[in-house]
Protein backbone atom coordinates (compact mmCIF):
# COMPACT_ATOMS: atom_id res chain seq x y z
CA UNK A 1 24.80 -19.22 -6.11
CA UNK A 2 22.14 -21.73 -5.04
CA UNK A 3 23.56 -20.84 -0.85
CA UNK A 4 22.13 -17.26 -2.16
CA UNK A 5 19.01 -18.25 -3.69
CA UNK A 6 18.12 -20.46 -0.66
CA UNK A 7 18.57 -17.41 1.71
CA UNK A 8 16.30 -15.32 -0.65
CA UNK A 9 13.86 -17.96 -0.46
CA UNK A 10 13.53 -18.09 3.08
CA UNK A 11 12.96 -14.51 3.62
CA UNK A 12 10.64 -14.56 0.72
CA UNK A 13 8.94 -17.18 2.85
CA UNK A 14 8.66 -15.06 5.63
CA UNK A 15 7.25 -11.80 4.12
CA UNK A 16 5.20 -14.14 2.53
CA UNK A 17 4.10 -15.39 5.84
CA UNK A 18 3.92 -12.16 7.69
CA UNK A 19 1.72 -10.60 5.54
CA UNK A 20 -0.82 -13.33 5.72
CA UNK A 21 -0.76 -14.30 8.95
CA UNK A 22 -0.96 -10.01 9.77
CA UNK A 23 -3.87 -10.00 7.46
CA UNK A 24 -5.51 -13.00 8.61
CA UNK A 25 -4.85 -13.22 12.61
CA UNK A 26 -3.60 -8.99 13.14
CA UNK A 27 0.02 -7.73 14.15
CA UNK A 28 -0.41 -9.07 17.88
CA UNK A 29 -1.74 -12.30 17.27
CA UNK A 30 0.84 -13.14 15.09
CA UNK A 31 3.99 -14.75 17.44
CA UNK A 32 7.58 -15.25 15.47
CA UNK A 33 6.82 -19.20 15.82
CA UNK A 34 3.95 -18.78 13.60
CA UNK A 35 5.49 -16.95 11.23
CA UNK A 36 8.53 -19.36 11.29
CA UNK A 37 6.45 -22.33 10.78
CA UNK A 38 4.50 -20.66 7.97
CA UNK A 39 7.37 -20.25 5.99
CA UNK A 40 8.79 -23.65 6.41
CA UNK A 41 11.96 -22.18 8.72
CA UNK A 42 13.12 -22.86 11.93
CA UNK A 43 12.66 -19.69 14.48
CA UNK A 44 15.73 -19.13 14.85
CA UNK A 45 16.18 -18.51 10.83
CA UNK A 46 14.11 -15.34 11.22
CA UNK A 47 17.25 -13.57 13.29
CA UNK A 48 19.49 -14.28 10.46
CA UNK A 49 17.10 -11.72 8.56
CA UNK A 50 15.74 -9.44 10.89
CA UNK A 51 16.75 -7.89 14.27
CA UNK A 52 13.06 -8.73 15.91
CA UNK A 53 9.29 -9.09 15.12
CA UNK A 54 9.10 -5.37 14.76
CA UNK A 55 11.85 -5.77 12.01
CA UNK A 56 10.19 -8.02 10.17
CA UNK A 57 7.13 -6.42 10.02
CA UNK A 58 8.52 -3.00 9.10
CA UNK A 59 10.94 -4.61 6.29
CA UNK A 60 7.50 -5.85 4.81
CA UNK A 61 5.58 -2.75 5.23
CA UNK A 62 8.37 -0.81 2.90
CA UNK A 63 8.58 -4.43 0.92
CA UNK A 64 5.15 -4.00 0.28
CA UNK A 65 5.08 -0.50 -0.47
CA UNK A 66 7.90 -0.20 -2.87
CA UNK A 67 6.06 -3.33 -4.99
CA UNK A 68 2.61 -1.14 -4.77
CA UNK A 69 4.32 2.10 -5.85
CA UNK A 70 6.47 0.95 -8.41
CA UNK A 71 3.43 -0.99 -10.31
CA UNK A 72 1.21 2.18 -9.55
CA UNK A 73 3.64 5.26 -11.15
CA UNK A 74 5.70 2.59 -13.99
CA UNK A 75 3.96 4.04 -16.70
CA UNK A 76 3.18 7.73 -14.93
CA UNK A 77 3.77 10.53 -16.88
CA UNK A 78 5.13 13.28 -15.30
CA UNK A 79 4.45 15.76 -17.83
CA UNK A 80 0.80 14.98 -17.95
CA UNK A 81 -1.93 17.14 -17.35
CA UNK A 82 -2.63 17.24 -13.27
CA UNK A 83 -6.24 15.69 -13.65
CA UNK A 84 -5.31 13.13 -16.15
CA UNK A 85 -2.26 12.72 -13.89
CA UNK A 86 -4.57 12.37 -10.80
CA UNK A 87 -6.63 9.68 -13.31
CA UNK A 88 -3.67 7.60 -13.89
CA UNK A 89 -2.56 7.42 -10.54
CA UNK A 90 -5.82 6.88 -8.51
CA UNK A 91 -6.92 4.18 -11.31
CA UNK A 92 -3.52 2.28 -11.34
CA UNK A 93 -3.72 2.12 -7.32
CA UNK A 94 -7.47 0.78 -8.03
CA UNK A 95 -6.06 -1.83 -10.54
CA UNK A 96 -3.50 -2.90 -7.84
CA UNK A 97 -5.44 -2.98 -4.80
CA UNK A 98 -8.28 -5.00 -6.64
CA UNK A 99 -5.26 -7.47 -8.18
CA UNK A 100 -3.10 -7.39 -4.96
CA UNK A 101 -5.86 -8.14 -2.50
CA UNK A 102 -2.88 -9.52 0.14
CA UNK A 103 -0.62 -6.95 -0.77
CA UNK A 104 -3.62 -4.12 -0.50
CA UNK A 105 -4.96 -5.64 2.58
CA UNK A 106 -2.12 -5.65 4.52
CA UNK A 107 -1.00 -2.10 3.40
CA UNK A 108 -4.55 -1.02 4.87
CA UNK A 109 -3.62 -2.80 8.43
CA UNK A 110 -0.15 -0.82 8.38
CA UNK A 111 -1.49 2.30 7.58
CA UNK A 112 -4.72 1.99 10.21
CA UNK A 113 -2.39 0.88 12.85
CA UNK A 114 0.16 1.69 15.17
CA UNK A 115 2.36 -1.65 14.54
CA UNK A 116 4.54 0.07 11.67
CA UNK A 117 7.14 2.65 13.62
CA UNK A 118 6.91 6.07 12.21
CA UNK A 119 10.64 6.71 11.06
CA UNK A 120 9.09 3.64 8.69
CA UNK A 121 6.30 4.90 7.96
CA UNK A 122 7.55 8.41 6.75
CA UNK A 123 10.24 6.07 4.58
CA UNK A 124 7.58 4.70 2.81
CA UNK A 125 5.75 8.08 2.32
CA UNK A 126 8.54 8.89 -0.37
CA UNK A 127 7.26 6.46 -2.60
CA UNK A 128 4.68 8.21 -3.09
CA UNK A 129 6.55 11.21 -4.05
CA UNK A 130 4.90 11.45 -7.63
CA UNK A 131 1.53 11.53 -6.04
CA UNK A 132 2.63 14.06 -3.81
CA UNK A 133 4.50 16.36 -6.58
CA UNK A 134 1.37 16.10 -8.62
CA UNK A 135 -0.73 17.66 -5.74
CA UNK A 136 1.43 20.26 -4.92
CA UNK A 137 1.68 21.08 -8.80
CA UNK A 138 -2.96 21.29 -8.55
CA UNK A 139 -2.47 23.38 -5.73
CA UNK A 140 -0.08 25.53 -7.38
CA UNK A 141 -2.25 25.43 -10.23
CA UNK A 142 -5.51 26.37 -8.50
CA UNK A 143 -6.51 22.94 -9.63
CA UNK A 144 -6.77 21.25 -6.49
CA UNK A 145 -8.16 22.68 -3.02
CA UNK A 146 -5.19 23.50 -1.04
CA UNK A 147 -5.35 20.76 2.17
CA UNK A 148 -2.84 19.64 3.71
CA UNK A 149 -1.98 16.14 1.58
CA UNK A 150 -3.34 14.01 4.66
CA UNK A 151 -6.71 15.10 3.28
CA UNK A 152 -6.41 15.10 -0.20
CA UNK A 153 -5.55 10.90 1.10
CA UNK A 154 -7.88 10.91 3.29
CA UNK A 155 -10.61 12.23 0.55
CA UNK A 156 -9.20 10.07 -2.82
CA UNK A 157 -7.20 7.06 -1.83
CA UNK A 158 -8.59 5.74 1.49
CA UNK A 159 -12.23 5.01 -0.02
CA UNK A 160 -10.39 2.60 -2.07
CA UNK A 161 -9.11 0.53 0.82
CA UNK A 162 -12.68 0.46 2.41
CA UNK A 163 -14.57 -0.65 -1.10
CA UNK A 164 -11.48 -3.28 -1.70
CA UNK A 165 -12.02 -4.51 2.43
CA UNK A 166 -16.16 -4.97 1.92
CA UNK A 167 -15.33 -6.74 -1.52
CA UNK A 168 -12.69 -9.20 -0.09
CA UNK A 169 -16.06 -9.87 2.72
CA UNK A 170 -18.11 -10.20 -0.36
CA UNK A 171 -20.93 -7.56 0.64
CA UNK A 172 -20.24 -5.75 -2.87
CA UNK A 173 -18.46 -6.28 -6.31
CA UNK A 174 -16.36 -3.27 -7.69
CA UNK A 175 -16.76 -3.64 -11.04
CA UNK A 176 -15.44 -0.94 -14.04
CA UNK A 177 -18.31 1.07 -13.13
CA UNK A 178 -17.94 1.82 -9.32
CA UNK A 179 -14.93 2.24 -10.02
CA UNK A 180 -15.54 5.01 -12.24
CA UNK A 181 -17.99 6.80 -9.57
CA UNK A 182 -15.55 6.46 -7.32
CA UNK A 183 -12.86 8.10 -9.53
CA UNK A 184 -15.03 10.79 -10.27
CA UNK A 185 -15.75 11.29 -6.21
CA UNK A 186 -12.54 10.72 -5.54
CA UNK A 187 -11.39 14.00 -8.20
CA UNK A 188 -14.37 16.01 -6.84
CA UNK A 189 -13.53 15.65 -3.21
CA UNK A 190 -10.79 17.50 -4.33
CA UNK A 191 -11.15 19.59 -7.17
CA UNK A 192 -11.38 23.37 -6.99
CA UNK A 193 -14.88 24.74 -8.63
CA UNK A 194 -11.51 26.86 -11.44
C-alpha cells in the first residue's frame, strides 16, 4: 500500500510540475529534466508514467480538465431553466478560474496552443457535455442565437481567461462586480432578442 501511494506521489509531482513549469517557462521551454527535477524524480521516473513529453502534457491537459469540469457542473442542475442554467455554469467556471489560477492558467495555454494533440483535445471537449447540452437545448428553445458552439465559447467563456490572465499580471482586480458585467455580457453575446 505505501509502494502505491509512493507511485501516486510521484506522478502527482510531475503534473504538479508540468503545469507550472508550462505556465511559467511555455510547452517548449520546458525539457523532461526540468520537469523531473521539479518533482523531486529522477528522469528516468517520468517513463514509468508516461510514454514521452507529449504524454505527459496531454495526461495533464485531461487531468486538469476533468478537476475544472467536475468542480464547475457538481451542483448543475439539469432541469434548470437554460439562462439560470447558463448562470450557474458561466459563474462556477468564474469561481474556479479565479480560485484555480494554476489550474485556469494552464488550461488557457492548452487551449491557445497547438502543444495538446487534437484526439486530446476533443476528449476533453466531453466534459463539457452539460455546457454543450444546455446550448443546444437555448437553441432549440429560441433562447440562444444559433452559432456554431465555437462561438457561443468564443463569446461567454474565453473573456474569462483574458480578465483572469490581466489579474494574475495585476493590471485589474475582478471583484463580485465585474464579474457580474461580465456575466451579463457574457448572456447577451448570446441571447436571442425572444
Amino acid at each position: 500500500m505505501a509502494k502505491l501511494q509512493k507511485s501516486i506521489d510521484k506522478r502527482n509531482a510531475l503534473i504538479k510540475a508540468t503545469i507550472e513549469l508550462v505556465n511559467n517557462s511555455g510547452f517548449h521551454a520546458t525539457p523532461m529534466s526540468k520537469i523531473a527535477k521539479m518533482a523531486n524524480v529522477s528522469p528516468a521516473t517520468i517513463y514509468l508514467y508516461f510514454e514521452n513529453k507529449q504524454d505527459l502534457v496531454n495526461k495533464t491537459y485531461l487531468e486538469v480538465k476533468y478537476k475544472y469540469t467536475e468542480a464547475v457542473f457538481k451542483n448543475y442542475d439539469t432541469n434548470t431553466s437554460v439562462k439560470a442554467g447558463f448562470e450557474f455554469i458561466w459563474k462556477s467556471i468564474a469561481d474556479f478560474k479565479t480560485k484555480e489560477h494554476e489550474y485556469a492558467f494552464f488550461l488557457n495555454q492548452c487551449d491557445n496552443t497547438l502543444m495538446i494533440d487534437e484526439s486530446i483535445i476533443k476528449e476533453g471537449i466531453k466534459y463539457l457535455q452539460p455546457l454543450l447540452d444546455l446550448w443546444k437545448r437555448g437553441k432549440e428553445e429560441g433562447l440562444i442565437k444559433p452559432m456554431s458552439n465555437h462561438l457561443l465559447y468564443a463569446y461567454t467563456i474565453n473573456p474569462l481567461s483574458f480578465l483572469i490572465m490581466v489579474q494574475k499580471r495585476g493590471d485589474f482586480q475582478l471583484d463580485k462586480e465585474h464579474l457580474e458585467k461580465a456575466y451579463q455580457a457574457a448572456w447577451n453575446s448570446i441571447k436571442t432578442t425572444k
